[in-house]
C-alpha atoms as a PDB file:
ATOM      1  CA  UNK A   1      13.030  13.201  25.878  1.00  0.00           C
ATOM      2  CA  UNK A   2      12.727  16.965  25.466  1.00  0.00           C
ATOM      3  CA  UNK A   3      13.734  18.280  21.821  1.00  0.00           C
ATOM      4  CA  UNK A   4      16.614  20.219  21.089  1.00  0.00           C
ATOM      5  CA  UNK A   5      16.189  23.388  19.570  1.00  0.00           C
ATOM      6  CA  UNK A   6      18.167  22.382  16.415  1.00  0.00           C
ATOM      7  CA  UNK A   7      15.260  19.674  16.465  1.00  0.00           C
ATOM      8  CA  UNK A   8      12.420  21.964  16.454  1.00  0.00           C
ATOM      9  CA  UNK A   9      13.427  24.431  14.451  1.00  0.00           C
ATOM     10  CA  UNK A  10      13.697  21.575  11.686  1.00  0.00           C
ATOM     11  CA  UNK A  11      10.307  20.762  12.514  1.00  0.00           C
ATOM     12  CA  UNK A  12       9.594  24.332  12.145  1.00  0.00           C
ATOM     13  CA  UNK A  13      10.395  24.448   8.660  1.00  0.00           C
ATOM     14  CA  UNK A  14       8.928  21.048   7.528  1.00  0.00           C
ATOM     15  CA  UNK A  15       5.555  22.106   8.589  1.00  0.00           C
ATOM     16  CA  UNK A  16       5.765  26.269   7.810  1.00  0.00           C
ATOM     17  CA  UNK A  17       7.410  25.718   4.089  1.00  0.00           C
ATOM     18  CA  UNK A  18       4.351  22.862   3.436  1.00  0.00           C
ATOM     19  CA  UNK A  19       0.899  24.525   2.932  1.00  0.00           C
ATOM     20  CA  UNK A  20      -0.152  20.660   3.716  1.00  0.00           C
ATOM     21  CA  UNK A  21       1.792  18.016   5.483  1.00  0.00           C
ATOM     22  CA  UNK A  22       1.212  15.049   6.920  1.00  0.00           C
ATOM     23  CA  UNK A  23       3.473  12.808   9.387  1.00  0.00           C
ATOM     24  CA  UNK A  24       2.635   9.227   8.218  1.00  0.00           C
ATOM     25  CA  UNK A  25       3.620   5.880   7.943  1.00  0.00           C
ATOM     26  CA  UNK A  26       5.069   5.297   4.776  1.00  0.00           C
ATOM     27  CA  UNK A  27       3.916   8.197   2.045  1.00  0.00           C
ATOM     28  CA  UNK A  28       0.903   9.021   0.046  1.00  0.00           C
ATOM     29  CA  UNK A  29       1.995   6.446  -2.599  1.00  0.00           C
ATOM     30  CA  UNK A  30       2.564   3.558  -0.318  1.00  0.00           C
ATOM     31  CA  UNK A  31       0.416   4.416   3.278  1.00  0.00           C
ATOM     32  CA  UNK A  32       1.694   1.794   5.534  1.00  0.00           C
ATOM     33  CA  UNK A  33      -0.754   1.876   8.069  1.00  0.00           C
ATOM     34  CA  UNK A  34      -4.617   1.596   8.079  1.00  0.00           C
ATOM     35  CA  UNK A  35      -5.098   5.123   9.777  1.00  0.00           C
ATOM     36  CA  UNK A  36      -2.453   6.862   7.440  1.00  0.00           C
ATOM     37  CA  UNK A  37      -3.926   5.447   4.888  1.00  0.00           C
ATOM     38  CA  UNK A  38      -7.345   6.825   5.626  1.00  0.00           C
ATOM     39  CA  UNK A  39      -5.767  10.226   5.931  1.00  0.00           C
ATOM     40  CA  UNK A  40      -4.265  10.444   2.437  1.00  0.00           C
ATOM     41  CA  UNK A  41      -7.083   9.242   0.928  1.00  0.00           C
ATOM     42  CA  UNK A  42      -9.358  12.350   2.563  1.00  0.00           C
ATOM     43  CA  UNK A  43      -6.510  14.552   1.041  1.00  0.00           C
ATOM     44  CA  UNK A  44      -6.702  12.759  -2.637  1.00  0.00           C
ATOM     45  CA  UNK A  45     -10.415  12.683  -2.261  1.00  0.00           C
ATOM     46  CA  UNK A  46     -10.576  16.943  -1.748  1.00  0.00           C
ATOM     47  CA  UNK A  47      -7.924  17.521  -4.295  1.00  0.00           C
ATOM     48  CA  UNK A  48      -5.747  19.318  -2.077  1.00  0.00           C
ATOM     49  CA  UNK A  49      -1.700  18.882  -2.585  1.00  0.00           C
ATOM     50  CA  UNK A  50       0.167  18.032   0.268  1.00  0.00           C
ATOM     51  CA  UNK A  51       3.435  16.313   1.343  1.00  0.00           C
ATOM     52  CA  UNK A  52       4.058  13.431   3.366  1.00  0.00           C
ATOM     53  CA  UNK A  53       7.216  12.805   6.151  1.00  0.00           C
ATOM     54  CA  UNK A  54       7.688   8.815   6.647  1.00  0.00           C
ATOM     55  CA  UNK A  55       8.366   9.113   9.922  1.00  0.00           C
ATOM     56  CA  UNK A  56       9.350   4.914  10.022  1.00  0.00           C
ATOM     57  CA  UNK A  57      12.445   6.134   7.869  1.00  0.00           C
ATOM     58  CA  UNK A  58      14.286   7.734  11.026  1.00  0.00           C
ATOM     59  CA  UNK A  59      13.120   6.919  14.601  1.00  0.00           C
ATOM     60  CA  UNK A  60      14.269  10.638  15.467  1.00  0.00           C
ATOM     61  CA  UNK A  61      11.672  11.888  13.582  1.00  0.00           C
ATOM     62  CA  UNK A  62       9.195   9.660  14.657  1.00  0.00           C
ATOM     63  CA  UNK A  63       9.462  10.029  18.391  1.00  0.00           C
ATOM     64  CA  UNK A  64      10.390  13.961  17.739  1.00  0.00           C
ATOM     65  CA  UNK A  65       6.679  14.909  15.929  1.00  0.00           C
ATOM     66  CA  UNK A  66       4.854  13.484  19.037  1.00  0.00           C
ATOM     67  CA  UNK A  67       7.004  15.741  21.300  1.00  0.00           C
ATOM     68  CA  UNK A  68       6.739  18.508  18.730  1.00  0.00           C
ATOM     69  CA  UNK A  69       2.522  18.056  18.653  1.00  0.00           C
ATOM     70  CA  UNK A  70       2.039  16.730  22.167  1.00  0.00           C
ATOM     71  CA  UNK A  71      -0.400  14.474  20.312  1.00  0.00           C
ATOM     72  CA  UNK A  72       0.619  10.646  20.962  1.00  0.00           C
ATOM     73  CA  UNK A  73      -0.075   8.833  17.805  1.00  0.00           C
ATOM     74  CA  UNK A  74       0.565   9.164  14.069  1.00  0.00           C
ATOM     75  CA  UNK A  75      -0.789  10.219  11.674  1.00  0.00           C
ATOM     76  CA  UNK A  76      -0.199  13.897  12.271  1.00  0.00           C
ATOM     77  CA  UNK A  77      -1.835  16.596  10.040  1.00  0.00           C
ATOM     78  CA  UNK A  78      -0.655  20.060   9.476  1.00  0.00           C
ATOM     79  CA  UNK A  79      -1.894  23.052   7.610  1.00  0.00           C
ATOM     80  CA  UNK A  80      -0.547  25.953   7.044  1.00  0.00           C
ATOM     81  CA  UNK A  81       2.151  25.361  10.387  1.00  0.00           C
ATOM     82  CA  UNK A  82      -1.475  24.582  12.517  1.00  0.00           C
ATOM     83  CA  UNK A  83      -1.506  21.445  13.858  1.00  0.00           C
ATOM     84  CA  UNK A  84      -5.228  19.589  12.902  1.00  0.00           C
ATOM     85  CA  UNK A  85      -5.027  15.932  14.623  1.00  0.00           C
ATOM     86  CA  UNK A  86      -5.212  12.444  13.673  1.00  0.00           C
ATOM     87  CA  UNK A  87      -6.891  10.358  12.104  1.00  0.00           C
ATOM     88  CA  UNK A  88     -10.226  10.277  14.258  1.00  0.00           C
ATOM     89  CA  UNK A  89     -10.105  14.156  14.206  1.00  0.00           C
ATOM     90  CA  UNK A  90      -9.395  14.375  10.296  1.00  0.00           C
ATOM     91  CA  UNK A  91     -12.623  12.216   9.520  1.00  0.00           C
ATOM     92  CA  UNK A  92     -14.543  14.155  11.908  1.00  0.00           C
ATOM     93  CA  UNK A  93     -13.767  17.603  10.585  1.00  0.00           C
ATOM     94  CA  UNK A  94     -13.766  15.783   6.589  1.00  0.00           C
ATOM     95  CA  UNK A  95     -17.585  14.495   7.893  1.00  0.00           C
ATOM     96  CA  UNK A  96     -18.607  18.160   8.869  1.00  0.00           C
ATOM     97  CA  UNK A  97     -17.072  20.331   6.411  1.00  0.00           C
ATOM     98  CA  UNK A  98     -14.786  21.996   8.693  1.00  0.00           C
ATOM     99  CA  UNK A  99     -11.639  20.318   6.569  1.00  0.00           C
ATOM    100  CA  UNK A 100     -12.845  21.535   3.481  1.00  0.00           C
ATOM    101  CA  UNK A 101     -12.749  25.013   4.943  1.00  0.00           C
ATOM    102  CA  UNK A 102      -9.201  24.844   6.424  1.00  0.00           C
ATOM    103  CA  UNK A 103      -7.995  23.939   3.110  1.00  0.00           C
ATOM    104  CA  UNK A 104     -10.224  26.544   1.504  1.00  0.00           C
ATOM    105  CA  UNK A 105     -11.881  23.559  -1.066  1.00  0.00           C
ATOM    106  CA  UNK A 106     -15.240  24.458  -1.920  1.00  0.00           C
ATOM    107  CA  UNK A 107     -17.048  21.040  -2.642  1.00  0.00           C
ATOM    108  CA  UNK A 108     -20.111  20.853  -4.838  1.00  0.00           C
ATOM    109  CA  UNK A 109     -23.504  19.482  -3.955  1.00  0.00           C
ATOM    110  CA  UNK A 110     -23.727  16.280  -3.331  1.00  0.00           C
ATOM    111  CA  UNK A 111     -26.259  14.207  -5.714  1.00  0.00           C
ATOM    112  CA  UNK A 112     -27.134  11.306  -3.412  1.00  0.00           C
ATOM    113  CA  UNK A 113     -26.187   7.836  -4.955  1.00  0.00           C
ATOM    114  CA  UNK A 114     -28.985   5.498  -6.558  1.00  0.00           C
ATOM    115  CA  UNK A 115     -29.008   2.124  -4.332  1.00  0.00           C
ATOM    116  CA  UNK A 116     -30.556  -1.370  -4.553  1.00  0.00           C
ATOM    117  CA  UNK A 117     -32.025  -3.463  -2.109  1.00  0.00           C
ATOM    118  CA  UNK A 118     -33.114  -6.725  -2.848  1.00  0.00           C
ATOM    119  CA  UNK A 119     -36.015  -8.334  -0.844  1.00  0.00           C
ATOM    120  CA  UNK A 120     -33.493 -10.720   0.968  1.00  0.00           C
ATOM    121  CA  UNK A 121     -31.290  -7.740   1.847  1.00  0.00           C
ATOM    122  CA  UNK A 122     -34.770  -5.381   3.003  1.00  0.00           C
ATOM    123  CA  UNK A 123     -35.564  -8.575   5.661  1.00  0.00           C
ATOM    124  CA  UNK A 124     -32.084  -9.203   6.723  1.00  0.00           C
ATOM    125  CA  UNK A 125     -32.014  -5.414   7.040  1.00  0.00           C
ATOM    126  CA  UNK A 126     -35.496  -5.302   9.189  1.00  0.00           C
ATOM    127  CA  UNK A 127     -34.712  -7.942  11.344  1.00  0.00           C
ATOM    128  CA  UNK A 128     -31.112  -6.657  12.276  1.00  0.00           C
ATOM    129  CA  UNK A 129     -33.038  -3.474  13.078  1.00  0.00           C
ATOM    130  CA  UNK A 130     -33.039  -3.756  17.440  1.00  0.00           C
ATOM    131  CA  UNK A 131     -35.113  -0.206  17.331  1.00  0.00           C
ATOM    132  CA  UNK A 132     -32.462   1.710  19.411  1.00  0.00           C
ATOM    133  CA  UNK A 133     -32.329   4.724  17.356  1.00  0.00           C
ATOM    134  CA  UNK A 134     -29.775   4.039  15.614  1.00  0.00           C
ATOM    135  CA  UNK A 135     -29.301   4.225  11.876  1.00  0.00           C
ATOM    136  CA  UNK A 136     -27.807   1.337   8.935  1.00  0.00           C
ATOM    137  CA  UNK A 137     -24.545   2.704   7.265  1.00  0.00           C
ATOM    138  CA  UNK A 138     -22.903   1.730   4.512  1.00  0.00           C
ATOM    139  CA  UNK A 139     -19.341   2.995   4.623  1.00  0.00           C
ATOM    140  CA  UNK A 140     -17.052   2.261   1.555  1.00  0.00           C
ATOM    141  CA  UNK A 141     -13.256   2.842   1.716  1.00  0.00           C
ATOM    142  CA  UNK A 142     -10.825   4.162  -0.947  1.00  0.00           C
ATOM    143  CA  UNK A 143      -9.752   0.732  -1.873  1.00  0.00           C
ATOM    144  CA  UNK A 144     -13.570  -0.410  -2.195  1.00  0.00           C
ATOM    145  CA  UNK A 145     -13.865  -2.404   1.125  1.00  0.00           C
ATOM    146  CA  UNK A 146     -17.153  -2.023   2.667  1.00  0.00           C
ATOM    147  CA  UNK A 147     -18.795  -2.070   6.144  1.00  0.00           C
ATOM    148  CA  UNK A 148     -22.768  -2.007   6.782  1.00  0.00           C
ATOM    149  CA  UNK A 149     -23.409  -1.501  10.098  1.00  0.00           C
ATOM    150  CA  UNK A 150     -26.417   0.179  12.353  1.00  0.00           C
ATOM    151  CA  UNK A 151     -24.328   3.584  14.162  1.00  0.00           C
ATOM    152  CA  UNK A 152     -25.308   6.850  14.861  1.00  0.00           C
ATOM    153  CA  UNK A 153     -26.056   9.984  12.271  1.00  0.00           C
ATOM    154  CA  UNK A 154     -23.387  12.302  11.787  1.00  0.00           C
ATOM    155  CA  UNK A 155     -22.774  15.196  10.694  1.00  0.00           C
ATOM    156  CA  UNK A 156     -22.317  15.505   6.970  1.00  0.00           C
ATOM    157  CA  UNK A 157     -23.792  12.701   6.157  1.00  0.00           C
ATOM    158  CA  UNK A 158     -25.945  11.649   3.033  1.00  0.00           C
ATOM    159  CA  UNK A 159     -29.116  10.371   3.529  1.00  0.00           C
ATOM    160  CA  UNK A 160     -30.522   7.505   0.896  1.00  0.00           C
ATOM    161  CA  UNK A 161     -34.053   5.678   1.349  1.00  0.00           C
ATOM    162  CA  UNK A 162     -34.264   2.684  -0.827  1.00  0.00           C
ATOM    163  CA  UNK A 163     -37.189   0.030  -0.689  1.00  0.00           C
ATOM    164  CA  UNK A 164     -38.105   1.724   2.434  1.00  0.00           C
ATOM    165  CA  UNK A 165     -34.910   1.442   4.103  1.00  0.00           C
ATOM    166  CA  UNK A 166     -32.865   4.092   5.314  1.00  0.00           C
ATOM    167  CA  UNK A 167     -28.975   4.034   4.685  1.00  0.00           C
ATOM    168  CA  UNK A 168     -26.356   6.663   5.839  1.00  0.00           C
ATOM    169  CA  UNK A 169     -23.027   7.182   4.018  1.00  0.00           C
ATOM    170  CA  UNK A 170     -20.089   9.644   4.831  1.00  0.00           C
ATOM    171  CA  UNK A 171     -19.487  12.232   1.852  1.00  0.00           C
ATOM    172  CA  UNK A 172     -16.541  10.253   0.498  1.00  0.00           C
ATOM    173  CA  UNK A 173     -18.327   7.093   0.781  1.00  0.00           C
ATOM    174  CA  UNK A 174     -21.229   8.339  -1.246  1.00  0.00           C
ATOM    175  CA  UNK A 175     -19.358   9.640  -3.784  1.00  0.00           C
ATOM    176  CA  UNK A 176     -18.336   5.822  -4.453  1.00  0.00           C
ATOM    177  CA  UNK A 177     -21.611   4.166  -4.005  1.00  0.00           C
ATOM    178  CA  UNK A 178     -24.314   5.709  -7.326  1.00  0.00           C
ATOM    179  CA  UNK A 179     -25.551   2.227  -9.073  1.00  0.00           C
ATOM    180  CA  UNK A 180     -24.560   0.184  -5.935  1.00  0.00           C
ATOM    181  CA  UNK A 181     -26.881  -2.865  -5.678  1.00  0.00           C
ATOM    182  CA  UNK A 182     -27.186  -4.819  -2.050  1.00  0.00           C
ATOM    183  CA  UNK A 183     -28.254  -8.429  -2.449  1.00  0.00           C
ATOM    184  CA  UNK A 184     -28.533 -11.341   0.624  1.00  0.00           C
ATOM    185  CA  UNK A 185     -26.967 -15.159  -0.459  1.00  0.00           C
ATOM    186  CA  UNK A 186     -27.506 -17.839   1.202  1.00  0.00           C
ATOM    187  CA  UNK A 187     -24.286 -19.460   2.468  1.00  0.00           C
ATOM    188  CA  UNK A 188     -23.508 -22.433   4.501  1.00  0.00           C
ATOM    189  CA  UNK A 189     -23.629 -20.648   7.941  1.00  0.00           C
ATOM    190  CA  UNK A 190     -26.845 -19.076   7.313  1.00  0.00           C
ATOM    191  CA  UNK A 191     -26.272 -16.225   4.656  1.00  0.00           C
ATOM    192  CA  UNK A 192     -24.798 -12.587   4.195  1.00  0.00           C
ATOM    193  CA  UNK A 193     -24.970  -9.424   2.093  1.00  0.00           C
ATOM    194  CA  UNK A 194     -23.465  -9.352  -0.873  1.00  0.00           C
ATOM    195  CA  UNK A 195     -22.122  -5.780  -2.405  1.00  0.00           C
ATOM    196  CA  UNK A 196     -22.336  -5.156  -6.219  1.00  0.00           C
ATOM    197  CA  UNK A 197     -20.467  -1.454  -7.243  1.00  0.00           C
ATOM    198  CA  UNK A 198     -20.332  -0.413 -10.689  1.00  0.00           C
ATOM    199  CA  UNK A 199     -17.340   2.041  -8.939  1.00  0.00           C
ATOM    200  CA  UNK A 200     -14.941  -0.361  -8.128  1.00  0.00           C
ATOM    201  CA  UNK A 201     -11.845  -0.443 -10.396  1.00  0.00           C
ATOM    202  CA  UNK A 202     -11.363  -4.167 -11.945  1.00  0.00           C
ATOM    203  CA  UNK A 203      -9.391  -6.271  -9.199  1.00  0.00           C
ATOM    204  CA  UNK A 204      -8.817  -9.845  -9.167  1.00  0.00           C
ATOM    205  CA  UNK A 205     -11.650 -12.135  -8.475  1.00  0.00           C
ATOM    206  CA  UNK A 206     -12.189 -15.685  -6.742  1.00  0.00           C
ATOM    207  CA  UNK A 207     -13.324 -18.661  -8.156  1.00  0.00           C
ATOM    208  CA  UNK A 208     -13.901 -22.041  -6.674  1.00  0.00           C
ATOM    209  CA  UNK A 209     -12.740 -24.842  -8.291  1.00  0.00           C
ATOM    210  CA  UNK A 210     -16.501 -26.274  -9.083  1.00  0.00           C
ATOM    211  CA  UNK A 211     -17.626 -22.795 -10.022  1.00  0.00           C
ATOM    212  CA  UNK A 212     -14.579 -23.097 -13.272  1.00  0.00           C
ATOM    213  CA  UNK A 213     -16.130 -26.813 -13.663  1.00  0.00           C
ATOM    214  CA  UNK A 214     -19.055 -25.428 -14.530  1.00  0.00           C
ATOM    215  CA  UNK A 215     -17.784 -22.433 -16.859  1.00  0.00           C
ATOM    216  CA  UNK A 216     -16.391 -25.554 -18.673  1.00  0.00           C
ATOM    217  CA  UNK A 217     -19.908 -27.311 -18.550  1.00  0.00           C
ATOM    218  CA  UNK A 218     -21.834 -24.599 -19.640  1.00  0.00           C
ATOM    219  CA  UNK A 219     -18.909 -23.777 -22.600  1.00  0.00           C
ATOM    220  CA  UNK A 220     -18.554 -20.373 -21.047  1.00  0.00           C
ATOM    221  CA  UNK A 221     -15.880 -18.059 -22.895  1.00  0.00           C
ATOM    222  CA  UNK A 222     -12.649 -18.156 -20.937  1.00  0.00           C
ATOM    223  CA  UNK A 223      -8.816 -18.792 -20.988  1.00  0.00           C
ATOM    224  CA  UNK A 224      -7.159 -21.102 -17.965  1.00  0.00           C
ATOM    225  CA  UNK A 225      -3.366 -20.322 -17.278  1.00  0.00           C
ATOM    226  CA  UNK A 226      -1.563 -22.433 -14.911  1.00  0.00           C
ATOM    227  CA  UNK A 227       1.702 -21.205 -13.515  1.00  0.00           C
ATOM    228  CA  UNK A 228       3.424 -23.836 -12.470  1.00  0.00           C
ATOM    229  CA  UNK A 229       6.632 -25.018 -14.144  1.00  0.00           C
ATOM    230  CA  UNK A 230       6.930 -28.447 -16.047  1.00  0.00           C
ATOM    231  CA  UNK A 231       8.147 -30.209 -13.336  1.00  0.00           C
ATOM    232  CA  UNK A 232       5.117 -29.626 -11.509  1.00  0.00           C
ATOM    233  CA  UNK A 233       2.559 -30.225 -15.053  1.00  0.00           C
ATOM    234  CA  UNK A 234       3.993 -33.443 -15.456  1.00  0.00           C
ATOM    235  CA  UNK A 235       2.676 -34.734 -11.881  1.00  0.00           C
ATOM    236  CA  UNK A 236      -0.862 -33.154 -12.370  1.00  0.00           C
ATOM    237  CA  UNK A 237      -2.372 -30.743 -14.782  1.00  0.00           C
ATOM    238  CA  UNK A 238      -6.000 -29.812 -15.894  1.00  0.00           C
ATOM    239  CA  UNK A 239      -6.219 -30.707 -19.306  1.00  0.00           C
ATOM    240  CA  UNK A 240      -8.003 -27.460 -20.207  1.00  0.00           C
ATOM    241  CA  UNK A 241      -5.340 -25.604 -18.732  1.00  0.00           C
ATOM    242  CA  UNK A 242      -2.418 -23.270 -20.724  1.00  0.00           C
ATOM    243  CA  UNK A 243       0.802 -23.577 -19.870  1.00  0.00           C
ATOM    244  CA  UNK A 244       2.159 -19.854 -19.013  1.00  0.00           C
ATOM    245  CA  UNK A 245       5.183 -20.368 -20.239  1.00  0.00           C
ATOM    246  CA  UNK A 246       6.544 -17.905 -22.977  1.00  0.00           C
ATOM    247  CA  UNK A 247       4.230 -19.400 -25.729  1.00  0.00           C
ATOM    248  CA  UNK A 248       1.500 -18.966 -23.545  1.00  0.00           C
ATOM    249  CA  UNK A 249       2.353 -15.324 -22.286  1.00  0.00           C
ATOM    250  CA  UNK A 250       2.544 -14.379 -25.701  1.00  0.00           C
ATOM    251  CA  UNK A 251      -0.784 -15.732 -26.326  1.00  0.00           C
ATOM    252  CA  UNK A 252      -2.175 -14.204 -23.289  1.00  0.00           C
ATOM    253  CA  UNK A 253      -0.827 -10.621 -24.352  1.00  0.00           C
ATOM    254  CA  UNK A 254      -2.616 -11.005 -27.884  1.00  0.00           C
ATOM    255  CA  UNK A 255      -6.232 -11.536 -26.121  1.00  0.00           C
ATOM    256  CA  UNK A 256      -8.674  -8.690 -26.208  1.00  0.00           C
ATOM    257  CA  UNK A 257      -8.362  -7.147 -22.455  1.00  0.00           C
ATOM    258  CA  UNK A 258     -11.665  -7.797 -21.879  1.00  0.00           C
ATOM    259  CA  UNK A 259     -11.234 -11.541 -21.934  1.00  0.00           C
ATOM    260  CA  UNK A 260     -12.333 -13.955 -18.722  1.00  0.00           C
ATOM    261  CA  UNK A 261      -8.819 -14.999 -17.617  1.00  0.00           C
ATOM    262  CA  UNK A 262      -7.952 -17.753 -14.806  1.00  0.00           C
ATOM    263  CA  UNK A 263      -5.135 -18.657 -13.448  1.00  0.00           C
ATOM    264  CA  UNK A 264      -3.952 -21.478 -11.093  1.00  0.00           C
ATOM    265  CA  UNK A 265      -0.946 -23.109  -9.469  1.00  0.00           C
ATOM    266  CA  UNK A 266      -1.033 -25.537  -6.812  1.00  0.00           C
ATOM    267  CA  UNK A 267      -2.594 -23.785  -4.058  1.00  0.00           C
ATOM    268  CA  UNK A 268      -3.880 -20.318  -5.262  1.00  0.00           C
ATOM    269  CA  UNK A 269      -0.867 -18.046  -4.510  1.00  0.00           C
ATOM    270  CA  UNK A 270       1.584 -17.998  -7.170  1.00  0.00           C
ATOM    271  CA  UNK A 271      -1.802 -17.458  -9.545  1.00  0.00           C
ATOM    272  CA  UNK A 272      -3.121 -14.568  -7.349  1.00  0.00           C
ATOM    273  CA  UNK A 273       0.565 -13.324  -7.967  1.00  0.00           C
ATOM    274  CA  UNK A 274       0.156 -13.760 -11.556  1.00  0.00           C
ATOM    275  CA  UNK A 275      -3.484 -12.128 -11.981  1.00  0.00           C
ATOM    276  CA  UNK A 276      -2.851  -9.249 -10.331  1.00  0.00           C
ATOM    277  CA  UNK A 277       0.557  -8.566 -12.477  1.00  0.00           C
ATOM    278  CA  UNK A 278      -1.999  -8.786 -15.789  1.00  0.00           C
ATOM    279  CA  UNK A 279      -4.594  -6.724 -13.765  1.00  0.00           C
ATOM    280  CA  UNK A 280      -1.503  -4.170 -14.035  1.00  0.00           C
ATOM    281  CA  UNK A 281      -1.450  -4.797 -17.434  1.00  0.00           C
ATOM    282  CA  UNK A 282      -4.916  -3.920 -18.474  1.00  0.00           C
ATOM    283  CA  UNK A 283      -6.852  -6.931 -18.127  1.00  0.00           C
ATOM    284  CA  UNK A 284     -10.321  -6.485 -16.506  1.00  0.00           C
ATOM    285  CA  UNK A 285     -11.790  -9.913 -16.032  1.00  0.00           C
ATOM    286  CA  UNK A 286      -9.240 -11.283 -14.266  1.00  0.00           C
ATOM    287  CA  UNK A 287      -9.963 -14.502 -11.757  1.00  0.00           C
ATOM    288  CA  UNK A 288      -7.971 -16.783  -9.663  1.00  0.00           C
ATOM    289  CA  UNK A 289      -8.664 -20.257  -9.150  1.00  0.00           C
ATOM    290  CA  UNK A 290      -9.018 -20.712  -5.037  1.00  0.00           C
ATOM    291  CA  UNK A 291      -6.717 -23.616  -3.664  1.00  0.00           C
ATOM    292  CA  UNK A 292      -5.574 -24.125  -7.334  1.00  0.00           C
ATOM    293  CA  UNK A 293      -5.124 -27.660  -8.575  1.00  0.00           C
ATOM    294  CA  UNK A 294      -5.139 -28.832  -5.273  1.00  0.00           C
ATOM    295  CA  UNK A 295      -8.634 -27.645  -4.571  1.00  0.00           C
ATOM    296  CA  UNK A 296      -9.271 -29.100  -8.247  1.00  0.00           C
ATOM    297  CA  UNK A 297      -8.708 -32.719  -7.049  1.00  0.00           C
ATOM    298  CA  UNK A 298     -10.207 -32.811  -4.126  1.00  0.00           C
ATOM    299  CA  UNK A 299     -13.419 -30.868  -5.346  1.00  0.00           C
ATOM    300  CA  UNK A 300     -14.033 -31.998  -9.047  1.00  0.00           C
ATOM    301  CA  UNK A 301     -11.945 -34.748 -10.396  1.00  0.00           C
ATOM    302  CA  UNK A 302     -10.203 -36.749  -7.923  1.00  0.00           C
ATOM    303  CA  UNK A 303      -8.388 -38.643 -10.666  1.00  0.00           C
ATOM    304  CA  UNK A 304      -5.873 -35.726 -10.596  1.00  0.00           C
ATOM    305  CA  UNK A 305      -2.978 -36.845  -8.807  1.00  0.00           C
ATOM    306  CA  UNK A 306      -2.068 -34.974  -5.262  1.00  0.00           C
ATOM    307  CA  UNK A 307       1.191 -33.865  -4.286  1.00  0.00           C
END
């Protein structure tokens, strides 16, 4: 449906008042799509102000912007009333420095990061390697979720040998990666890489319920919060387990914030609930038990009652 000209003269202003806007879903606090999400985080990464439109808060808006652009799909990026793309486009133009110019940021060199390879890693690596050309990448999101992956060069990107190997990263994802160690672990289908970053910020981590057995063994230095309410204690309960009830909240609260803390419930979810509200708090060594007591039962002391 063609707009009306009340209709584009609104989207006139929105994009000619904003030196930077983007049309997303949701807004740079709350992205509620993967592609808008990778958008603002380009924008936070160069430092630029901008402002966002949710265009899921009016349907008029959202159906109007891809009549306005001719462009299909949201995001949308503007600059200075110039329409740029989406999302595809943005990384492109972020990867080659053409971004940086439209927005007029002048980046700094680029130091390129330290990595580790462990031997496992350097074979999984060779073998993986079909000798096509193409090169291993290590990309690394703004929420620290990685993908390693054998793809073409591009344009921009940051070149790291270590132990022989090769490894690409985008700008952004370089600037996340310095002290990042790459190890292979054997696992039960065969193995995989495993991804240590001294970058990531602290997020909740997962523990089995034999892996806490053996914190216990070893007398490892930890507290164990469970969740649940009484009514569900008084059918099971790990004795070295803390009630986190007010007594035990309080107690929690007084621990240094460096403390190993676990929590569990009865299947994992009311505990990953809990450890990521004292993650907000400050805590850094959070952990959730995985399939909480339940798992506990079936994996370490079957003497537990099941319910």
């Amino acid at each position: 449906m063609p707009l009306s000209d009340q209709q584009r003269q609104q989207f006139d202003d929105l994009v000619k008042r904003n030196k930077v806007v983007l049309f997303m879903k949701g807004n740079k606090h709350f992205p509620q799509c993967g592609f808008s999400s990778q958008v603002v985080g380009i924008l936070k990464e160069l430092g630029v102000g901008f402002e966002t439109v949710n265009v899921l808060s009016d349907p008029a808006v959202r159906d109007g912007i891809k009549e306005y652009s001719s462009w299909p799909t949201i995001p949308q990026l503007y600059v200075e009333g110039e329409f740029i793309g989406g999302c595809d486009i943005v990384k492109e133009m972020y990867a080659a420095g053409d971004l940086q110019k439209k927005l007029g940021v002048v980046e700094q060199p680029l130091t390129p990061p330290k990595v580790t390879l462990d031997a496992g890693a350097v074979k999984a690596i060779q073998e993986a390697d079909e000798g096509n050309g193409e090169h291993l990448r290590l990309e690394i999101s703004d929420k620290y979720q990685y993908e390693l992956y054998f793809g073409p060069k591009q344009q921009g990107d940051v070149e790291v040998v270590a132990s022989g190997v090769t490894i690409l990263f985008d700008r952004a994802s370089a600037k996340r990666a310095d002290g990042i160690r790459v190890q292979w672990v054997d696992t039960a289908d065969g193995g995989a890489f495993k991804i240590e970053n001294p970058n990531e910020p602290a997020r909740v981590k997962s523990l089995t319920a034999p892996e806490v057995k053996a914190w216990i063994d070893e007398g490892k230095a930890f507290e164990l919060f469970d969740v649940r309410g009484d009514d569900e204690r008084n059918v099971a309960k790990i004795d070295r387990a803390r009630a986190l009830d007010a007594a035990g909240e309080k107690h929690l609260l007084s621990l240094d914030k460096k403390t190993a803390i676990v929590f569990h419930c009865h299947h994992g979810m009311r505990s990953r609930n809990a450890a990521e509200r004292f993650l907000r708090e400050g805590f850094g060594n959070v952990y959730n038990l995985e399939g909480g007591i339940e798992a506990w039962s079936q994996k370490v002391d079957p003497k537990v009652p099941r319910y």
